[in-house]
PDB file of N, CA and C in Angstrom:
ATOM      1  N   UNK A   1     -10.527  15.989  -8.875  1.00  0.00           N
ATOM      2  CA  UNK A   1      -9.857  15.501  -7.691  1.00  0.00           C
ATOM      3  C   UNK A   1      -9.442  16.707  -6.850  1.00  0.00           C
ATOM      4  N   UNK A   2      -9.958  16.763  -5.596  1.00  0.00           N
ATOM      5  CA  UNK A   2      -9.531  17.763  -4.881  1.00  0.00           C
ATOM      6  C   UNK A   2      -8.289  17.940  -4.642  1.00  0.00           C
ATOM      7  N   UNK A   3      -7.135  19.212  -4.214  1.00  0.00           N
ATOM      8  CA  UNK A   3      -6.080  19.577  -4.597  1.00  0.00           C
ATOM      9  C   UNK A   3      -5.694  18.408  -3.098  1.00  0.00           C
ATOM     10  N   UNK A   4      -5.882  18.192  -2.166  1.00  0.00           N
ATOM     11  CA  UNK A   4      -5.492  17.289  -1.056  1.00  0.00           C
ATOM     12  C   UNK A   4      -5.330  16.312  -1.689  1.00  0.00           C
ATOM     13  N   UNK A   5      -6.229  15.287  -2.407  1.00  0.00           N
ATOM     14  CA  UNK A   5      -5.842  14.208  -2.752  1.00  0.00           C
ATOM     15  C   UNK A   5      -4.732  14.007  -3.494  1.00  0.00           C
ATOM     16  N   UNK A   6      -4.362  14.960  -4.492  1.00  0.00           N
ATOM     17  CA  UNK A   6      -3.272  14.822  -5.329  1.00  0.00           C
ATOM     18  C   UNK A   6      -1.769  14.373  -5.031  1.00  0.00           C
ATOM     19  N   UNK A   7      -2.156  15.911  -3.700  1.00  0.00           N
ATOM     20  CA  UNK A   7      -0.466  15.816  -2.825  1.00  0.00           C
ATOM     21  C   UNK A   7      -0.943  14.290  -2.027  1.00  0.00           C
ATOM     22  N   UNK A   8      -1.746  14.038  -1.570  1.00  0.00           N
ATOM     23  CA  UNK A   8      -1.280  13.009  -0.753  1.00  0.00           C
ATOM     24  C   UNK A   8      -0.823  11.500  -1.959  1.00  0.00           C
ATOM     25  N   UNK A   9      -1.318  11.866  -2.988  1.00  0.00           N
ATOM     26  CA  UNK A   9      -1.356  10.671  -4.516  1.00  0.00           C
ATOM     27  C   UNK A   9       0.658  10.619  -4.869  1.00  0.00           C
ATOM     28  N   UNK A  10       0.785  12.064  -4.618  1.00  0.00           N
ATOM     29  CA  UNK A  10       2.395  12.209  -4.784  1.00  0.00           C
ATOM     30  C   UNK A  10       3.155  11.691  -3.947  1.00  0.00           C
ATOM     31  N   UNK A  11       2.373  12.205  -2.355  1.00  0.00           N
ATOM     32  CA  UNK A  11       3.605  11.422  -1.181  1.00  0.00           C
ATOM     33  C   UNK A  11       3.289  10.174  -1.376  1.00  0.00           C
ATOM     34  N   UNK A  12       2.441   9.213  -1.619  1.00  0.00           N
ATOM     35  CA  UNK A  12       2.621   7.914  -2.027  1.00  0.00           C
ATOM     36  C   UNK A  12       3.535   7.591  -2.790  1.00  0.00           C
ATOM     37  N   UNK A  13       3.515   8.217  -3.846  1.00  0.00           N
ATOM     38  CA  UNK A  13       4.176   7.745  -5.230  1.00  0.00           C
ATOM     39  C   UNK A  13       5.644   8.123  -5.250  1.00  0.00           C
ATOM     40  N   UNK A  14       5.861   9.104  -4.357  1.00  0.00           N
ATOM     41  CA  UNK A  14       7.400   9.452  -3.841  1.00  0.00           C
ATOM     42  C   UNK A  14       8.317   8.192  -3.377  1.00  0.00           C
ATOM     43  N   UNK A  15       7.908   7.257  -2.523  1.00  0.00           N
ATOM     44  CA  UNK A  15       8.467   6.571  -1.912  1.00  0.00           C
ATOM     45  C   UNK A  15       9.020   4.887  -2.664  1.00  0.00           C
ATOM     46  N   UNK A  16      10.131   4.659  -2.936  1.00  0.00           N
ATOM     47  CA  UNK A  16      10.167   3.002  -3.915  1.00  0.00           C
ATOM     48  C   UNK A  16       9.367   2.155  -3.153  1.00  0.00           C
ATOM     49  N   UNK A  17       9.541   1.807  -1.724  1.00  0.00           N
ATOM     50  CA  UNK A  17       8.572   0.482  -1.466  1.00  0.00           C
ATOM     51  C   UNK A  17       6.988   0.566  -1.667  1.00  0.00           C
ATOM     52  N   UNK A  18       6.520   2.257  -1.794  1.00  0.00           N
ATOM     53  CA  UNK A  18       5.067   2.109  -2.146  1.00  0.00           C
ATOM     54  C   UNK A  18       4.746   1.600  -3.370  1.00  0.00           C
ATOM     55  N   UNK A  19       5.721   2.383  -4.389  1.00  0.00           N
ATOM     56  CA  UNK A  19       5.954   1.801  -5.632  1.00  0.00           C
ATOM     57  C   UNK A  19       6.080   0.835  -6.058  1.00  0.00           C
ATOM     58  N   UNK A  20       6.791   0.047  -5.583  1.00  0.00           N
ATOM     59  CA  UNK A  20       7.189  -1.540  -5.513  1.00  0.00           C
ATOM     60  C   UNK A  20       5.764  -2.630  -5.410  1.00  0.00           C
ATOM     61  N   UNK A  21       5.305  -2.034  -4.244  1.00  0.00           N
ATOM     62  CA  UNK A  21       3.827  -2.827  -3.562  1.00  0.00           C
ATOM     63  C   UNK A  21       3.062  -2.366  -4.617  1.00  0.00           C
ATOM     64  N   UNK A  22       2.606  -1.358  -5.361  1.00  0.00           N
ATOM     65  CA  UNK A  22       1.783  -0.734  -6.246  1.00  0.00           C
ATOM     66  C   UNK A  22       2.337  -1.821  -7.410  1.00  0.00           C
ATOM     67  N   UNK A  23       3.386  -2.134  -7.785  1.00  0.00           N
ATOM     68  CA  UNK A  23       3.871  -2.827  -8.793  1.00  0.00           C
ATOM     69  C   UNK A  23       3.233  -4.538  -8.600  1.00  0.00           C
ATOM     70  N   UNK A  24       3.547  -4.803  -7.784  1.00  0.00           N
ATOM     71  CA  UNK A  24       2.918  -6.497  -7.164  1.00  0.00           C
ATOM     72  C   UNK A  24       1.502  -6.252  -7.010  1.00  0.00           C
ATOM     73  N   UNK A  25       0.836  -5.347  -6.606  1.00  0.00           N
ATOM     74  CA  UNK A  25      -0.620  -5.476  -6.532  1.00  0.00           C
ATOM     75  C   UNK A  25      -1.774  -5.154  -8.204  1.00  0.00           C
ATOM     76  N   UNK A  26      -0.461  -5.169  -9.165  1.00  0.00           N
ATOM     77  CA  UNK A  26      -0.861  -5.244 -10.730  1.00  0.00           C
ATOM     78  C   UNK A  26      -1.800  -6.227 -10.772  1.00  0.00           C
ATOM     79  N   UNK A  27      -1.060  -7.371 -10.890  1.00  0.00           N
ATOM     80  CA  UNK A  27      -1.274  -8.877 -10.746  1.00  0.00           C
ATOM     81  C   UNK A  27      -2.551  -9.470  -9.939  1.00  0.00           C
ATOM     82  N   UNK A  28      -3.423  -8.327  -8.976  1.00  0.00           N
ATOM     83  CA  UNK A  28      -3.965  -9.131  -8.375  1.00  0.00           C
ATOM     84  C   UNK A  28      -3.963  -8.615  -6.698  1.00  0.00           C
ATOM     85  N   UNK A  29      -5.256  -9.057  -6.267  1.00  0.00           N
ATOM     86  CA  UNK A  29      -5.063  -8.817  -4.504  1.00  0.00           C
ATOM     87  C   UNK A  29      -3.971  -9.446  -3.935  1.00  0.00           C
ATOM     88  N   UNK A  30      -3.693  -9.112  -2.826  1.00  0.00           N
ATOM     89  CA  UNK A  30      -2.616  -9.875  -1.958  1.00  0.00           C
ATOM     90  C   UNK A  30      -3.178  -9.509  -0.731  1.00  0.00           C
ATOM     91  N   UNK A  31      -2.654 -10.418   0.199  1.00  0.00           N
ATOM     92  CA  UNK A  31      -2.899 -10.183   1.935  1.00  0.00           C
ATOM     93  C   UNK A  31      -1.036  -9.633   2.266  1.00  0.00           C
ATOM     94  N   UNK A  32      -1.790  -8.640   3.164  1.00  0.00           N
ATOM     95  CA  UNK A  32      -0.662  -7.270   4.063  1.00  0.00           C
ATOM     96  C   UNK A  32       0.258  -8.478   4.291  1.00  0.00           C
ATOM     97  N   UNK A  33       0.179 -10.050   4.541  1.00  0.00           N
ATOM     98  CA  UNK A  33       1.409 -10.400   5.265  1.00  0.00           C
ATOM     99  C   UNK A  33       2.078 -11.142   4.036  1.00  0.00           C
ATOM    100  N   UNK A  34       1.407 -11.757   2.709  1.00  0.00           N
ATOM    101  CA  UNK A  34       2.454 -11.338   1.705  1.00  0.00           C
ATOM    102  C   UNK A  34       3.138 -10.620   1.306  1.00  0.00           C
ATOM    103  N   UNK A  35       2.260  -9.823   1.305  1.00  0.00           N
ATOM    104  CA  UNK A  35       3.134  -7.800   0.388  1.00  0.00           C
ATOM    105  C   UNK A  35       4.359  -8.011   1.509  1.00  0.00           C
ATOM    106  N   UNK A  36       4.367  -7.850   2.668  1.00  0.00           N
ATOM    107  CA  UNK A  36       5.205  -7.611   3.968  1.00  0.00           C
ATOM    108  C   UNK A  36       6.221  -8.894   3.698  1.00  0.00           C
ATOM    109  N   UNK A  37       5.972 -10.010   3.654  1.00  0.00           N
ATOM    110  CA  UNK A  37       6.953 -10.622   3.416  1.00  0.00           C
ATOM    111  C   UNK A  37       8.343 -11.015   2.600  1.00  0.00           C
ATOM    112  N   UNK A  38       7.419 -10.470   1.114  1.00  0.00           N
ATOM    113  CA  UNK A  38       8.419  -9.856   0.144  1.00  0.00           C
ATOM    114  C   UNK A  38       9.525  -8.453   0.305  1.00  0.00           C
ATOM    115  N   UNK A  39       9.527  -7.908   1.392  1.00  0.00           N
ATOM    116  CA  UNK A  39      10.231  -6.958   1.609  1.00  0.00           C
ATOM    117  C   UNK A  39      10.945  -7.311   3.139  1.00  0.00           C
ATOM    118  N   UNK A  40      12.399  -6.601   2.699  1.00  0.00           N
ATOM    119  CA  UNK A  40      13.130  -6.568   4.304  1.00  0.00           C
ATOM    120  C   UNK A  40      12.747  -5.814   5.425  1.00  0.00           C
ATOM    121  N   UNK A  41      11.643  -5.003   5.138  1.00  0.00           N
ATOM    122  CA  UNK A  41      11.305  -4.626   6.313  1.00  0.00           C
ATOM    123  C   UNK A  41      10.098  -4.910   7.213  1.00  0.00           C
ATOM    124  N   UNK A  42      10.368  -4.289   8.211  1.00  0.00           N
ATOM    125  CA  UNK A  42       9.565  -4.745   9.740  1.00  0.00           C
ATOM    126  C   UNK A  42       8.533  -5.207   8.689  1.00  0.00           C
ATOM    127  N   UNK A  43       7.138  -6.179   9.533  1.00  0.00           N
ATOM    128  CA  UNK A  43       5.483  -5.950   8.703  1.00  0.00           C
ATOM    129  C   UNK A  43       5.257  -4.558   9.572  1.00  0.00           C
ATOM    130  N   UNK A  44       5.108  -3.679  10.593  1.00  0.00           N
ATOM    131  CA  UNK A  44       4.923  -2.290  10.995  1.00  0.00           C
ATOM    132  C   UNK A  44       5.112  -1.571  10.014  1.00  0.00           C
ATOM    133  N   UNK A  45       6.488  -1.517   9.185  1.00  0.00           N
ATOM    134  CA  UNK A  45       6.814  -0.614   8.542  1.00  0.00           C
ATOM    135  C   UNK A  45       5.775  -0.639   6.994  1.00  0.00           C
ATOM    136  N   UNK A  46       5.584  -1.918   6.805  1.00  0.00           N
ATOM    137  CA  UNK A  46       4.987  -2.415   5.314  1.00  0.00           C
ATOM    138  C   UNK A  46       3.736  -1.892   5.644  1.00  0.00           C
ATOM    139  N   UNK A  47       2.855  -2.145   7.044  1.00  0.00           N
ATOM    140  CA  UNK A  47       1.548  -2.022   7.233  1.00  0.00           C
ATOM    141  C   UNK A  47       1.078  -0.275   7.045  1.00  0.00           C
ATOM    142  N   UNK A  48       2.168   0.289   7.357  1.00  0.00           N
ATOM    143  CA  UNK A  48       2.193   2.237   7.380  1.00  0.00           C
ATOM    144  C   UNK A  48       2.492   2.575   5.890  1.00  0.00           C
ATOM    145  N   UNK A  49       3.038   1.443   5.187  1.00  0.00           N
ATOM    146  CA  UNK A  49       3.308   2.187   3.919  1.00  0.00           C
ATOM    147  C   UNK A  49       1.858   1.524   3.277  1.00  0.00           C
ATOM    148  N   UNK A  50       1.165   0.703   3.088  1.00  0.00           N
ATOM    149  CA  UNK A  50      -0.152   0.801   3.104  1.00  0.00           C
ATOM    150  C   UNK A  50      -1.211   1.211   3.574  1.00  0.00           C
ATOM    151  N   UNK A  51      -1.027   1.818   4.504  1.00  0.00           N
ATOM    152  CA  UNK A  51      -1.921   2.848   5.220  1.00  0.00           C
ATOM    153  C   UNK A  51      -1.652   3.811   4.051  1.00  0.00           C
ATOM    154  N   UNK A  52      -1.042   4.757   3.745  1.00  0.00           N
ATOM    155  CA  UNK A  52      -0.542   5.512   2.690  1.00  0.00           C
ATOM    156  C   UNK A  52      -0.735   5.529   2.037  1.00  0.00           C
ATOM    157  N   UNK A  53      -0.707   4.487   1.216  1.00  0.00           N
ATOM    158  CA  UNK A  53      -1.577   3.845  -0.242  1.00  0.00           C
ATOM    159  C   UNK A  53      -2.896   4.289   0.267  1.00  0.00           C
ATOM    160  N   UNK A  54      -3.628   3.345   1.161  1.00  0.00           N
ATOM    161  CA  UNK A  54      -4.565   3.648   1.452  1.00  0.00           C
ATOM    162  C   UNK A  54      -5.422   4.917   1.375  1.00  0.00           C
ATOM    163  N   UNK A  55      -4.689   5.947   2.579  1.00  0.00           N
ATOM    164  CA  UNK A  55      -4.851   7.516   2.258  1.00  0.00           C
ATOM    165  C   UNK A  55      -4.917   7.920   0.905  1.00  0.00           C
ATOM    166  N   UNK A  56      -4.292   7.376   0.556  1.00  0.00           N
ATOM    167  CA  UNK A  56      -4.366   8.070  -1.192  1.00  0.00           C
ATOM    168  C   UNK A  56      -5.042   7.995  -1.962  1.00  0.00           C
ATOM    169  N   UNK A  57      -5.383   7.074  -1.737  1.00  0.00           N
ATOM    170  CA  UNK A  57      -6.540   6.009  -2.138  1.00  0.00           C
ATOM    171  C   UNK A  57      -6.192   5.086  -3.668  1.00  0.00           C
ATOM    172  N   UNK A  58      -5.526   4.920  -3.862  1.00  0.00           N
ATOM    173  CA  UNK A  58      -4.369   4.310  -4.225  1.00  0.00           C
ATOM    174  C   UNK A  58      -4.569   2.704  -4.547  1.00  0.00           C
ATOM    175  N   UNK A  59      -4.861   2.011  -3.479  1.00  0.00           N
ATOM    176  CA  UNK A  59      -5.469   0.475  -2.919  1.00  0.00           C
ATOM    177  C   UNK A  59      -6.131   0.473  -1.533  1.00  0.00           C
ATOM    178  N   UNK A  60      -7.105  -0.298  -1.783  1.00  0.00           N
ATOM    179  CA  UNK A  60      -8.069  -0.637  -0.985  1.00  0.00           C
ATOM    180  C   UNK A  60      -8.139  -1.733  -0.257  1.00  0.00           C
ATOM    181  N   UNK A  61      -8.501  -2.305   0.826  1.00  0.00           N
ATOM    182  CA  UNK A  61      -8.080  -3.119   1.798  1.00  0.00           C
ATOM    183  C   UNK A  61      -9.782  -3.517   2.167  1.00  0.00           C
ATOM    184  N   UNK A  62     -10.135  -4.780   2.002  1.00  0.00           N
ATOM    185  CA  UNK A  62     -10.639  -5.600   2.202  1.00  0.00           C
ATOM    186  C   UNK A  62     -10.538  -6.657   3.215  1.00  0.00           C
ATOM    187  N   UNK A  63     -11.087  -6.871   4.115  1.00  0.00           N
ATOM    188  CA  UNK A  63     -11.050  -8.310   5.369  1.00  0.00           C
ATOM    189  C   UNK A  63     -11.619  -9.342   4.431  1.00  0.00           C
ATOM    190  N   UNK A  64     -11.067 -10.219   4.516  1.00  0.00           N
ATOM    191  CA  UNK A  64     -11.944 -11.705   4.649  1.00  0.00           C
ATOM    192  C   UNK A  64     -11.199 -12.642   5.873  1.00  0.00           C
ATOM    193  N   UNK A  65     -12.168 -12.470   7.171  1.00  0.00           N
ATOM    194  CA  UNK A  65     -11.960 -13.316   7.799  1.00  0.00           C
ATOM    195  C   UNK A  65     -10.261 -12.838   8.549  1.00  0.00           C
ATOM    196  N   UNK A  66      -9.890 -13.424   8.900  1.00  0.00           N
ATOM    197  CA  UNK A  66      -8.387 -12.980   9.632  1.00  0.00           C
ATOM    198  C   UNK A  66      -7.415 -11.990   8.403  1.00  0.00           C
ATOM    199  N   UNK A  67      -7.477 -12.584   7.255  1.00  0.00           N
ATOM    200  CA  UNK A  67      -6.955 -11.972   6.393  1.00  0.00           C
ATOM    201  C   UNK A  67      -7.595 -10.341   5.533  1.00  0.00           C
ATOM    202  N   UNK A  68      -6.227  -9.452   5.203  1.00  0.00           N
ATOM    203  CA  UNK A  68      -6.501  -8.073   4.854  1.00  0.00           C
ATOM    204  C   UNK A  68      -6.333  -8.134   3.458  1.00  0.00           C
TER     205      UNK A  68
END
């Protein structure tokens, strides 16, 4: 794993709500406006902390149709 991916594997893993979402996505896919709903914050804020994941590569994001 290149030394970039790592740090960016850490700033993910730094944060509780990435953690949290990493914890619920055990279980199974979910769509961005579940994950987002289970938490008090904005869906903006939920959608950037999966971007993040994302970057990290972490979880992967799939369309079907309107849903992520």
């Amino acid at each position: 794993m290149p030394i970039g991916s790592s740090n960016s594997a850490f700033r993910a893993l730094a944060d509780q709500t990435r953690r949290d979402i990493l914890r619920m996505l055990r279980t199974g896919p979910r769509t961005s406006g579940d994950i987002a709903s289970r938490f008090d914050s904005s869906w903006p804020t939920v959608s950037r902390h999966l971007a993040v994941l994302r970057e990290a590569g972490l979880v992967v994001a799939e369309r079907r149709g309107q849903e992520i």
